[in-house]
PDB file of N, CA and C in Angstrom:
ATOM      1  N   UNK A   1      17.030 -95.810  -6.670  1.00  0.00           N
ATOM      2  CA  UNK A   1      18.148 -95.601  -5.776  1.00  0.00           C
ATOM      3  C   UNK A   1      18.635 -94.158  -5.854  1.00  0.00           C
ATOM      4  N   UNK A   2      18.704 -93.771  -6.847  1.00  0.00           N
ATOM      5  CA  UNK A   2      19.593 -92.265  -6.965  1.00  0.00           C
ATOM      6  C   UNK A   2      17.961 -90.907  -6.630  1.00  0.00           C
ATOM      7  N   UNK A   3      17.093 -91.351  -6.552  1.00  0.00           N
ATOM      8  CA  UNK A   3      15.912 -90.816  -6.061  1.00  0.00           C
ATOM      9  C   UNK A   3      16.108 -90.961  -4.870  1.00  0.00           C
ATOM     10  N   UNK A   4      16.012 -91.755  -3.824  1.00  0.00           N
ATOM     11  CA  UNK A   4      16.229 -91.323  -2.576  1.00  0.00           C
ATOM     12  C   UNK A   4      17.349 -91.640  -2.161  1.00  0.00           C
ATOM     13  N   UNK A   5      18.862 -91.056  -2.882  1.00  0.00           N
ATOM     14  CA  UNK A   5      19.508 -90.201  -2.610  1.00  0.00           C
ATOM     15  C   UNK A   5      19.709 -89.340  -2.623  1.00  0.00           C
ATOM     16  N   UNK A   6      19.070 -88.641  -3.595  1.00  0.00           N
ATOM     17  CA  UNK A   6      18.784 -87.380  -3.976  1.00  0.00           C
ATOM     18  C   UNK A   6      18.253 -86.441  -2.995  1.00  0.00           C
ATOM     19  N   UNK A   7      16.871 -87.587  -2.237  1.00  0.00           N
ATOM     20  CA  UNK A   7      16.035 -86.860  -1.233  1.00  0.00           C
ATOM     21  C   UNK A   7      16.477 -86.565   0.164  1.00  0.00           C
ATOM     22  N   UNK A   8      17.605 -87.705   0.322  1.00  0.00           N
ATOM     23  CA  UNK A   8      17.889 -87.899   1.515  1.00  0.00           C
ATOM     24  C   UNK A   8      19.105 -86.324   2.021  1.00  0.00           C
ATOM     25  N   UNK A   9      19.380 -85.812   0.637  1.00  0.00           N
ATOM     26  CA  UNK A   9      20.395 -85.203   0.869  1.00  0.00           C
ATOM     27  C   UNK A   9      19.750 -83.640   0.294  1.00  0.00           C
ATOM     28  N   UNK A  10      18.598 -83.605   0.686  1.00  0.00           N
ATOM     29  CA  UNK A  10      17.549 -82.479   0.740  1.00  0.00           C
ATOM     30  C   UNK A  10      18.039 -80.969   1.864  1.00  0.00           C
ATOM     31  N   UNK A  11      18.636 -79.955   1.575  1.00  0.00           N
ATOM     32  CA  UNK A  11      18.484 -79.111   2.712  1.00  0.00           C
ATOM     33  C   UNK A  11      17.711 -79.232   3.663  1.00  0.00           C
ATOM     34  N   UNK A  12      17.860 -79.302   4.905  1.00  0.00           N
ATOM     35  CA  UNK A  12      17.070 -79.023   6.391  1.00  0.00           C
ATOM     36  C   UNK A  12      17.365 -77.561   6.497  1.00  0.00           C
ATOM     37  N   UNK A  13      16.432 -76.957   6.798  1.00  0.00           N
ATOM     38  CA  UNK A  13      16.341 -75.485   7.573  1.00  0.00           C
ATOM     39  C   UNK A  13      16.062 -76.106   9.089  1.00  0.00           C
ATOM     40  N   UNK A  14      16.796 -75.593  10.291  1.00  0.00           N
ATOM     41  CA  UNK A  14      16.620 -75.367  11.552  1.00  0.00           C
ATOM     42  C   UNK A  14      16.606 -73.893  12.181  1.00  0.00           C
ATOM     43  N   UNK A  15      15.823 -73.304  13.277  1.00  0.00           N
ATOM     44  CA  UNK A  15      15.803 -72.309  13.728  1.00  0.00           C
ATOM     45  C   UNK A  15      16.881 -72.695  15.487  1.00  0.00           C
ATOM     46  N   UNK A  16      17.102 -71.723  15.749  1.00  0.00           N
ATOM     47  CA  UNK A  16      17.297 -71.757  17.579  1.00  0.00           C
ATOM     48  C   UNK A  16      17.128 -70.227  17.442  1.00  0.00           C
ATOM     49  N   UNK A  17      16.959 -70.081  19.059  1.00  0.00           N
ATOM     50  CA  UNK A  17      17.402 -68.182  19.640  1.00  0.00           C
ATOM     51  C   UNK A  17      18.601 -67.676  18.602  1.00  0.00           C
ATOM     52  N   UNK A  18      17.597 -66.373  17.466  1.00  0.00           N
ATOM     53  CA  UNK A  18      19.033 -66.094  16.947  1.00  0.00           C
ATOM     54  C   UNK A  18      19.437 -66.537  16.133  1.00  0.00           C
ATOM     55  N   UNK A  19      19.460 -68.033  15.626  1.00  0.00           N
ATOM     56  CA  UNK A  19      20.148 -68.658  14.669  1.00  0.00           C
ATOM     57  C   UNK A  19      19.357 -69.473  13.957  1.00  0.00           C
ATOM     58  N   UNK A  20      19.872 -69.539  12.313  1.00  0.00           N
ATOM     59  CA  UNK A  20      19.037 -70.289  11.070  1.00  0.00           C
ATOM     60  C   UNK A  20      20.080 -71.074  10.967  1.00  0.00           C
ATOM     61  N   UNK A  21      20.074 -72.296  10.596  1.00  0.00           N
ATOM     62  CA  UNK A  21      21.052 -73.203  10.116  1.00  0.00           C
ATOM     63  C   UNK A  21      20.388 -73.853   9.059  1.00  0.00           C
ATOM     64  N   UNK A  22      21.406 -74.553   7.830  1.00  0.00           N
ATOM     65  CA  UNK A  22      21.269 -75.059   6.714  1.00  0.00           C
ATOM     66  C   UNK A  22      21.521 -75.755   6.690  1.00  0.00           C
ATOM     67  N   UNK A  23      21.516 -76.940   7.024  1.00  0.00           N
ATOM     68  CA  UNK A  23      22.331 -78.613   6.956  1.00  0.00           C
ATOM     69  C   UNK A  23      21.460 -79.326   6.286  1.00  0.00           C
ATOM     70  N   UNK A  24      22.383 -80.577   5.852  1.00  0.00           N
ATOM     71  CA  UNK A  24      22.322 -81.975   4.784  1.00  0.00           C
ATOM     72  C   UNK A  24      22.402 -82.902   6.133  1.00  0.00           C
ATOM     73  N   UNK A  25      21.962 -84.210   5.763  1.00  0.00           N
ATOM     74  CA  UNK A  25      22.401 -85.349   6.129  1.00  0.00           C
ATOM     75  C   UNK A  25      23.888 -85.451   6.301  1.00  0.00           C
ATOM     76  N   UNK A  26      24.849 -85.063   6.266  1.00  0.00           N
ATOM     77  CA  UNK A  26      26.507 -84.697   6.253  1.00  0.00           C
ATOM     78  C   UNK A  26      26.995 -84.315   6.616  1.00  0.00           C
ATOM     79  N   UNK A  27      26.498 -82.738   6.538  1.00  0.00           N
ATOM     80  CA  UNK A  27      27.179 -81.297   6.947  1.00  0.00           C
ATOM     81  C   UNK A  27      26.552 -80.251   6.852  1.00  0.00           C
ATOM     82  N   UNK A  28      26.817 -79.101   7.711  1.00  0.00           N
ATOM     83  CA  UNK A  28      26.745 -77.939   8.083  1.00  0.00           C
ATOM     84  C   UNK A  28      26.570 -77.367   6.320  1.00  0.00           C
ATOM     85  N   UNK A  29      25.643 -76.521   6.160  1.00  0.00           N
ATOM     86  CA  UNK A  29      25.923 -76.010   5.091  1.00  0.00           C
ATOM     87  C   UNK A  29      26.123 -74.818   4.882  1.00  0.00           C
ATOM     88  N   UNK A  30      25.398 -74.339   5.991  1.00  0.00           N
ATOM     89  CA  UNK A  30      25.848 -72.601   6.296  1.00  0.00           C
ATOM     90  C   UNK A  30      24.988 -71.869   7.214  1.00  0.00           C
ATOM     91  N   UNK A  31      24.964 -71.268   8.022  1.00  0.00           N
ATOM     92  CA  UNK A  31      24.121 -70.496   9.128  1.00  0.00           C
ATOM     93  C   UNK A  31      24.348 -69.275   9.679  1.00  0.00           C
ATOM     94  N   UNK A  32      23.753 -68.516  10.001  1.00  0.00           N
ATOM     95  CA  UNK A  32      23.367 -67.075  10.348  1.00  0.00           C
ATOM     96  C   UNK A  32      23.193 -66.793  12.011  1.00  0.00           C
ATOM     97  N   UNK A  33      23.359 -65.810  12.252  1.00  0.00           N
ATOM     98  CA  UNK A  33      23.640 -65.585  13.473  1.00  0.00           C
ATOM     99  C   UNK A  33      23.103 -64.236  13.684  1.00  0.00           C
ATOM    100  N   UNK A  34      21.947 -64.035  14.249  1.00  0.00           N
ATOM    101  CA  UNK A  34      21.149 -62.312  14.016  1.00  0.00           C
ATOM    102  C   UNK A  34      20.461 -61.786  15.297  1.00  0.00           C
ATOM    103  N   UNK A  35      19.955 -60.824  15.447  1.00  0.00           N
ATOM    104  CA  UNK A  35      19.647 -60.155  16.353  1.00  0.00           C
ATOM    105  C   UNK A  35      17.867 -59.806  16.385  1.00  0.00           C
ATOM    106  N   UNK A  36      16.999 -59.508  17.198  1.00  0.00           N
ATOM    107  CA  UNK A  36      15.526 -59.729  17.282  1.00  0.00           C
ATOM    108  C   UNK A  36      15.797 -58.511  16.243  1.00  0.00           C
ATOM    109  N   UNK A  37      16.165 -57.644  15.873  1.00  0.00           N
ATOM    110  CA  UNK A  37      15.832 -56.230  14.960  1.00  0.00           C
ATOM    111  C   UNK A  37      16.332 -56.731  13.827  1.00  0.00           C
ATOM    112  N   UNK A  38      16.938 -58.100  13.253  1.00  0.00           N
ATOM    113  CA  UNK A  38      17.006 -58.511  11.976  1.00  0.00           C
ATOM    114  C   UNK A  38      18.299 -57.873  11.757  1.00  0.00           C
ATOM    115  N   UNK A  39      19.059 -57.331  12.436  1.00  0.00           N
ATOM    116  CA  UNK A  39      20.391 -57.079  11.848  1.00  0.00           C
ATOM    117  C   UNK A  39      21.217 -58.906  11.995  1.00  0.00           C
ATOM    118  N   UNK A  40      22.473 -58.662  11.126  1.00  0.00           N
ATOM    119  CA  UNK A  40      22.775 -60.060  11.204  1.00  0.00           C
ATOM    120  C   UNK A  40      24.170 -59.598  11.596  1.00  0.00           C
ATOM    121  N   UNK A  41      24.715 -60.705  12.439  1.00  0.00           N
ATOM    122  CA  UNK A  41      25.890 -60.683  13.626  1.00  0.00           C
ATOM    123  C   UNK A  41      27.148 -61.535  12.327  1.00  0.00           C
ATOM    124  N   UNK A  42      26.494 -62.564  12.019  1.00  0.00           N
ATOM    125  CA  UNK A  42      27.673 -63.369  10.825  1.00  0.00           C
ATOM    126  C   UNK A  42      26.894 -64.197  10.381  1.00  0.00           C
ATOM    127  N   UNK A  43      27.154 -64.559   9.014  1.00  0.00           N
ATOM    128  CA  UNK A  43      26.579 -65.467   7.945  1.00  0.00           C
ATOM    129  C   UNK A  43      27.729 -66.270   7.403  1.00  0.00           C
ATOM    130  N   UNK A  44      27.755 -67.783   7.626  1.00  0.00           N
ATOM    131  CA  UNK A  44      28.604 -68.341   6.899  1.00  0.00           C
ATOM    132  C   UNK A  44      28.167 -69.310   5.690  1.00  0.00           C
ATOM    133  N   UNK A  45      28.257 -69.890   4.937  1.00  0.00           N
ATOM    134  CA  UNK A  45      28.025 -71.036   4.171  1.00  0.00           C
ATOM    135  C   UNK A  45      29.959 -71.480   3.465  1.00  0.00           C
ATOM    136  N   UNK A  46      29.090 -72.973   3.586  1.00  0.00           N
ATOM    137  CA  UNK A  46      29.991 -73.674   3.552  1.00  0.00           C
ATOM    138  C   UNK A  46      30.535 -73.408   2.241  1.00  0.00           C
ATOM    139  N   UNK A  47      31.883 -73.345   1.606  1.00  0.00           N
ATOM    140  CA  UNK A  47      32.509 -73.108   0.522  1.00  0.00           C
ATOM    141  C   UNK A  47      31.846 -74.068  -0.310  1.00  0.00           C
ATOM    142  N   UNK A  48      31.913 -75.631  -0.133  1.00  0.00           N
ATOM    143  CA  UNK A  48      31.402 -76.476  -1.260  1.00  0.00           C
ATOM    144  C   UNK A  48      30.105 -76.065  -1.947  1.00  0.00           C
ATOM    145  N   UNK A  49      29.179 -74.989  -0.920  1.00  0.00           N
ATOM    146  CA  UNK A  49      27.708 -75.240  -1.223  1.00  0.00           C
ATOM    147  C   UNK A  49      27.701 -73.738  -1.688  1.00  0.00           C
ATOM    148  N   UNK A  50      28.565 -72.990  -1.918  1.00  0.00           N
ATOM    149  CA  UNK A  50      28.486 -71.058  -2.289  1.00  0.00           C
ATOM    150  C   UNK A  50      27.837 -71.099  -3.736  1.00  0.00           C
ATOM    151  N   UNK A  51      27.365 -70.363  -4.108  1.00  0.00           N
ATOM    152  CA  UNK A  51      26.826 -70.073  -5.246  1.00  0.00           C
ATOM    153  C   UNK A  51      25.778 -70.799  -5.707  1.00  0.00           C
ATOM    154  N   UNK A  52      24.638 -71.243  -4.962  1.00  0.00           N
ATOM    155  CA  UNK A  52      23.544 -72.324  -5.168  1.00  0.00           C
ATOM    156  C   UNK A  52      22.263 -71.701  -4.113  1.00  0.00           C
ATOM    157  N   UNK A  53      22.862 -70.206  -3.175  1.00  0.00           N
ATOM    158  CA  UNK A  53      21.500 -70.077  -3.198  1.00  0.00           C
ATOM    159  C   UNK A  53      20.928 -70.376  -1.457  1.00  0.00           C
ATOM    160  N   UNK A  54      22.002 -70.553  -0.861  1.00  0.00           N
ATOM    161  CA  UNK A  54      21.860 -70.955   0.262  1.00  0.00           C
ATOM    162  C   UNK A  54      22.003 -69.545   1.416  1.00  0.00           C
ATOM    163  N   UNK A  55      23.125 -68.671   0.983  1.00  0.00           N
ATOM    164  CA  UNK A  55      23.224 -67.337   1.923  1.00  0.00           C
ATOM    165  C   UNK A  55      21.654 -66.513   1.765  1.00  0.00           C
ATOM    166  N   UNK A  56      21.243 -66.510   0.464  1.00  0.00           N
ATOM    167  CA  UNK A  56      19.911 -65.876   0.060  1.00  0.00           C
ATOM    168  C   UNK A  56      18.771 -66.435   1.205  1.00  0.00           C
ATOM    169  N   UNK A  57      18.587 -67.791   1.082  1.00  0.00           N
ATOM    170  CA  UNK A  57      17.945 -68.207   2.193  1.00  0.00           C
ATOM    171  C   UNK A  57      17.586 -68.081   3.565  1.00  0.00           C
ATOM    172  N   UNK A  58      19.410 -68.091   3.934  1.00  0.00           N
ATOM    173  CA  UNK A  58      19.195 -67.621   5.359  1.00  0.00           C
ATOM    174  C   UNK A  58      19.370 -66.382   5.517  1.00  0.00           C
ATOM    175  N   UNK A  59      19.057 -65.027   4.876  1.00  0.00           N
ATOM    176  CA  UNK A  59      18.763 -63.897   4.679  1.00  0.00           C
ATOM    177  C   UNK A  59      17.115 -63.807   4.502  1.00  0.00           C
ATOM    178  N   UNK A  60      16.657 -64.919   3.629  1.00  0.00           N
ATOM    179  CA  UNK A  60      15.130 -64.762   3.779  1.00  0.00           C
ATOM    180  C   UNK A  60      14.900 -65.363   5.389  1.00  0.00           C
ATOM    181  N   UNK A  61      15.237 -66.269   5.554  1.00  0.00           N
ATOM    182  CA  UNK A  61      14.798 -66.944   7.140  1.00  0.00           C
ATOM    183  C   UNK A  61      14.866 -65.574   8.150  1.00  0.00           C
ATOM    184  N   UNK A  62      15.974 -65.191   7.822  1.00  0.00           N
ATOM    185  CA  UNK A  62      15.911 -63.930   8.918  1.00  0.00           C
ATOM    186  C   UNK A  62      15.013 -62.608   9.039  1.00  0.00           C
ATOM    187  N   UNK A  63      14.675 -62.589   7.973  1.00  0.00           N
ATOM    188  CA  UNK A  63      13.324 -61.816   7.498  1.00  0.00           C
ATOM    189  C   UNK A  63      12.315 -62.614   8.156  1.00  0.00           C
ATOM    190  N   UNK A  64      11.984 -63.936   7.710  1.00  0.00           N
ATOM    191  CA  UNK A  64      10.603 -64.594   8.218  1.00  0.00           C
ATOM    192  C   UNK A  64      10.529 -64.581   9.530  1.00  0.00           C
ATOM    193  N   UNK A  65      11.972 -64.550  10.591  1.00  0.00           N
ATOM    194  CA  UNK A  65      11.635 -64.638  11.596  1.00  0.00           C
ATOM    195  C   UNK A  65      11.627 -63.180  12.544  1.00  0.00           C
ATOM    196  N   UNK A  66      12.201 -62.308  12.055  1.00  0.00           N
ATOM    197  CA  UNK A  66      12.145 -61.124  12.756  1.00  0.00           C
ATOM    198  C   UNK A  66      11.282 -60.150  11.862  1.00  0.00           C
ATOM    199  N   UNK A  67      10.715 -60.570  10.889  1.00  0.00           N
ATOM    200  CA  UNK A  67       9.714 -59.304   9.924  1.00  0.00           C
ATOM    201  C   UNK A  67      10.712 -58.283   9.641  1.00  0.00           C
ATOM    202  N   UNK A  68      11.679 -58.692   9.615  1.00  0.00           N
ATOM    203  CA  UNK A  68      12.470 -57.273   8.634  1.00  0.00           C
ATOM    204  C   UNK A  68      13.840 -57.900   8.242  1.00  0.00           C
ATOM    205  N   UNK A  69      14.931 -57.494   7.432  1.00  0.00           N
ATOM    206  CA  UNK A  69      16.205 -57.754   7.443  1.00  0.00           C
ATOM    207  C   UNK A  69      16.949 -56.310   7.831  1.00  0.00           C
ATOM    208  N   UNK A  70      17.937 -55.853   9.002  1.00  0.00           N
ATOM    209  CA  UNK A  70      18.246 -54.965   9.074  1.00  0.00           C
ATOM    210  C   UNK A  70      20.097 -54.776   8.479  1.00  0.00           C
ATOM    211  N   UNK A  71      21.149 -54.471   9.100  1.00  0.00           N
ATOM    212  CA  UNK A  71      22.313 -54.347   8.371  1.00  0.00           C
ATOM    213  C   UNK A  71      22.909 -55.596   8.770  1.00  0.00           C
ATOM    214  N   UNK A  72      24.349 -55.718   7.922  1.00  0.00           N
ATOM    215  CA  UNK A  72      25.060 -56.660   8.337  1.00  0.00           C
ATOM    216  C   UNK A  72      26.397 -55.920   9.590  1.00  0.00           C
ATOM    217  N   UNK A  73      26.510 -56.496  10.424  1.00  0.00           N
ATOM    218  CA  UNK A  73      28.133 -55.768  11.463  1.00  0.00           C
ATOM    219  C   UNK A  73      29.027 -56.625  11.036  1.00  0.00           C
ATOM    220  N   UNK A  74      30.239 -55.636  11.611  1.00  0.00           N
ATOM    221  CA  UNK A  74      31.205 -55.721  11.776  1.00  0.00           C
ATOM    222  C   UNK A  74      31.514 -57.358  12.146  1.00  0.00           C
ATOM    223  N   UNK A  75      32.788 -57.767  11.639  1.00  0.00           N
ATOM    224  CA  UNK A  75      33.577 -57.868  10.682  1.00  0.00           C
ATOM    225  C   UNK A  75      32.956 -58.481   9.473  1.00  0.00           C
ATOM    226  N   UNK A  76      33.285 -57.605   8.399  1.00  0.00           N
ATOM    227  CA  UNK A  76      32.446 -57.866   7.114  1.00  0.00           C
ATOM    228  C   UNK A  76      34.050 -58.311   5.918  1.00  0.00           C
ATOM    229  N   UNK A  77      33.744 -59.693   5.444  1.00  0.00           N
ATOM    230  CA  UNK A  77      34.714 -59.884   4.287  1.00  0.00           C
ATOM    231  C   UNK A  77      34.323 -59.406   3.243  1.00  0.00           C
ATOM    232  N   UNK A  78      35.311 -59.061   2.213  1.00  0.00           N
ATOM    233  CA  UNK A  78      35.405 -59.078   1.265  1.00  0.00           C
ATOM    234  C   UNK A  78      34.386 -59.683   0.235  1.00  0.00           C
ATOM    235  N   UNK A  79      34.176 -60.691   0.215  1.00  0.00           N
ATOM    236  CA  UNK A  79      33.198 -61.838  -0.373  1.00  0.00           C
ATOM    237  C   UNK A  79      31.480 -61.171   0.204  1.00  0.00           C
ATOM    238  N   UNK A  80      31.686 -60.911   1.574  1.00  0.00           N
ATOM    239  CA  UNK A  80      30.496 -60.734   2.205  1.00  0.00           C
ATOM    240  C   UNK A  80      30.057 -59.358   1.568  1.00  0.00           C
ATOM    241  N   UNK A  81      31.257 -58.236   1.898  1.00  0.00           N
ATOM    242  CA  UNK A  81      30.669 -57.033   0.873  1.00  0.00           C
ATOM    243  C   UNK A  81      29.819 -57.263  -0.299  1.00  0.00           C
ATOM    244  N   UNK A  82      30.297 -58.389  -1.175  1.00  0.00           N
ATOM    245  CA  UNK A  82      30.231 -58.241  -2.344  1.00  0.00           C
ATOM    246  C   UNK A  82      28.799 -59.067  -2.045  1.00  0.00           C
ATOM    247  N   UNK A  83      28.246 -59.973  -1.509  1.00  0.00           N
ATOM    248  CA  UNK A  83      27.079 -60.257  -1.034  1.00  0.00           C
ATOM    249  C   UNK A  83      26.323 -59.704  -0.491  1.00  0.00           C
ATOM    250  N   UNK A  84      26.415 -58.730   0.414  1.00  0.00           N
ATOM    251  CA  UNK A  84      25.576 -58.052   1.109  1.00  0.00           C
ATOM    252  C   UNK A  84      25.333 -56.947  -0.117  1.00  0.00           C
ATOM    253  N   UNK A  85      25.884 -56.059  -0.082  1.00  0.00           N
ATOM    254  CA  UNK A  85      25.853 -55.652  -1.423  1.00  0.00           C
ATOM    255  C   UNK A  85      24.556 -56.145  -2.493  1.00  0.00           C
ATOM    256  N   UNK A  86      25.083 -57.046  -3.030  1.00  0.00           N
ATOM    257  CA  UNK A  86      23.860 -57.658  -4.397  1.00  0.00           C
ATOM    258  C   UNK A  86      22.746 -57.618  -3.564  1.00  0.00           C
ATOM    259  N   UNK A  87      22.234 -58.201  -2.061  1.00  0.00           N
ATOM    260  CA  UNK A  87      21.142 -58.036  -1.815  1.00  0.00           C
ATOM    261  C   UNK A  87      20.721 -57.279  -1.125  1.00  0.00           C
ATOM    262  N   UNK A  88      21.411 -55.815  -1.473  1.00  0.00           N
ATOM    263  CA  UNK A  88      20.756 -54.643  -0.944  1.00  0.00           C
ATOM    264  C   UNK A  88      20.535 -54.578   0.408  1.00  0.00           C
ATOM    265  N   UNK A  89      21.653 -54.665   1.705  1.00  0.00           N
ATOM    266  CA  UNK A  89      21.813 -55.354   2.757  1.00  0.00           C
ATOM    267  C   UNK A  89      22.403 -54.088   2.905  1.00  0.00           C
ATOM    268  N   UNK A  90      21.950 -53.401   3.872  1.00  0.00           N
ATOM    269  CA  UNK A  90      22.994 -51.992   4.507  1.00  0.00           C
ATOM    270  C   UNK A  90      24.310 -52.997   5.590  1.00  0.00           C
ATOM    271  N   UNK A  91      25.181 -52.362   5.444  1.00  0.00           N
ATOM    272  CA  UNK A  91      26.413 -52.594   6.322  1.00  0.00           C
ATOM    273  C   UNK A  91      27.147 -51.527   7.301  1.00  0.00           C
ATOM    274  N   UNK A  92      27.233 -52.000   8.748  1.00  0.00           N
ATOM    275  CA  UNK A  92      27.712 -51.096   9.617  1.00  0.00           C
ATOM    276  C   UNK A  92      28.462 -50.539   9.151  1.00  0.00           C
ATOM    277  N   UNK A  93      29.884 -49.389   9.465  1.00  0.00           N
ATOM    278  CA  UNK A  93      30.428 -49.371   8.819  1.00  0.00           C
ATOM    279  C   UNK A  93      31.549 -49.345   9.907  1.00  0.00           C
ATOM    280  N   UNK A  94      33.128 -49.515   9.332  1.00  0.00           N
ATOM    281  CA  UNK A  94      34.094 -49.673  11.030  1.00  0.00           C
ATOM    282  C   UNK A  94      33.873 -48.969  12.074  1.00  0.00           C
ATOM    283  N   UNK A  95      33.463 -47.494  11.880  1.00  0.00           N
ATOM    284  CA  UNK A  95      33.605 -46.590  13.188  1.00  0.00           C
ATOM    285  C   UNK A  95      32.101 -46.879  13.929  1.00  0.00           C
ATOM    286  N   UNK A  96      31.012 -47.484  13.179  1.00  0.00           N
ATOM    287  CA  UNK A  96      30.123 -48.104  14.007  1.00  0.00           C
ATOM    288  C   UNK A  96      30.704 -48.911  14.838  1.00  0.00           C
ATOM    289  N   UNK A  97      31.171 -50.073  14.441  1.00  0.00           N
ATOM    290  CA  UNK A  97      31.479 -51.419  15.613  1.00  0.00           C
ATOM    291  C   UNK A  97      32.522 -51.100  16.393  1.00  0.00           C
ATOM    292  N   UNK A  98      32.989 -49.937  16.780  1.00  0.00           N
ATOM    293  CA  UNK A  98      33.993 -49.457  17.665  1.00  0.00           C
ATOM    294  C   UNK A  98      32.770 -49.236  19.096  1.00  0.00           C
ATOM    295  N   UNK A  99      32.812 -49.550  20.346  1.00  0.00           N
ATOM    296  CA  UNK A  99      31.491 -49.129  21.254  1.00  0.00           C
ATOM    297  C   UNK A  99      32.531 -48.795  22.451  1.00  0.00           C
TER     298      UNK A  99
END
């Protein structure tokens, strides 16, 4: 029993135009939002699921699907600095996202 619960509650990776998503049998777990040049528009993951490995993912997905990872834009949190950051993720910077 606790075996296929275990399984049932396995990450799904989904693609669309643009977007990686991370979901459970449940819930949303966190998804990305990027551009064909691999820059990324917004990355969220769900608070319950932070620190397990899931933003890394859809940072690799975005690589697998555009062959590169380029910067992160505007509006960048706090938290996200500090993520983008560790994985060596260039970031627009404000007077970029001014157009």
């Amino acid at each position: 029993m606790k075996l296929a619960s275990a399984l049932s509650d396995e990450p799904i990776i989904e693609h669309s135009a643009g977007i990686v998503l991370i979901r459970n049998q449940n819930t949303t777990i966190g998804y990305c939002r990027y551009f064909e040049n691999g820059d990324v528009e917004y990355i969220f993951v769900n608070p319950l699921y932070r620190r397990l490995g899931h933003g890394t993912t859809l940072l690799r997905e975005v690589t697998k699907m555009t062959g590169q990872l380029g910067q992160a834009h505007q509006p960048i949190s706090p938290l996200g600095r500090h993520f983008f950051t560790a994985h060596d993720v260039a970031m627009q910077s404000d007077a970029d996202s001014v157009q």
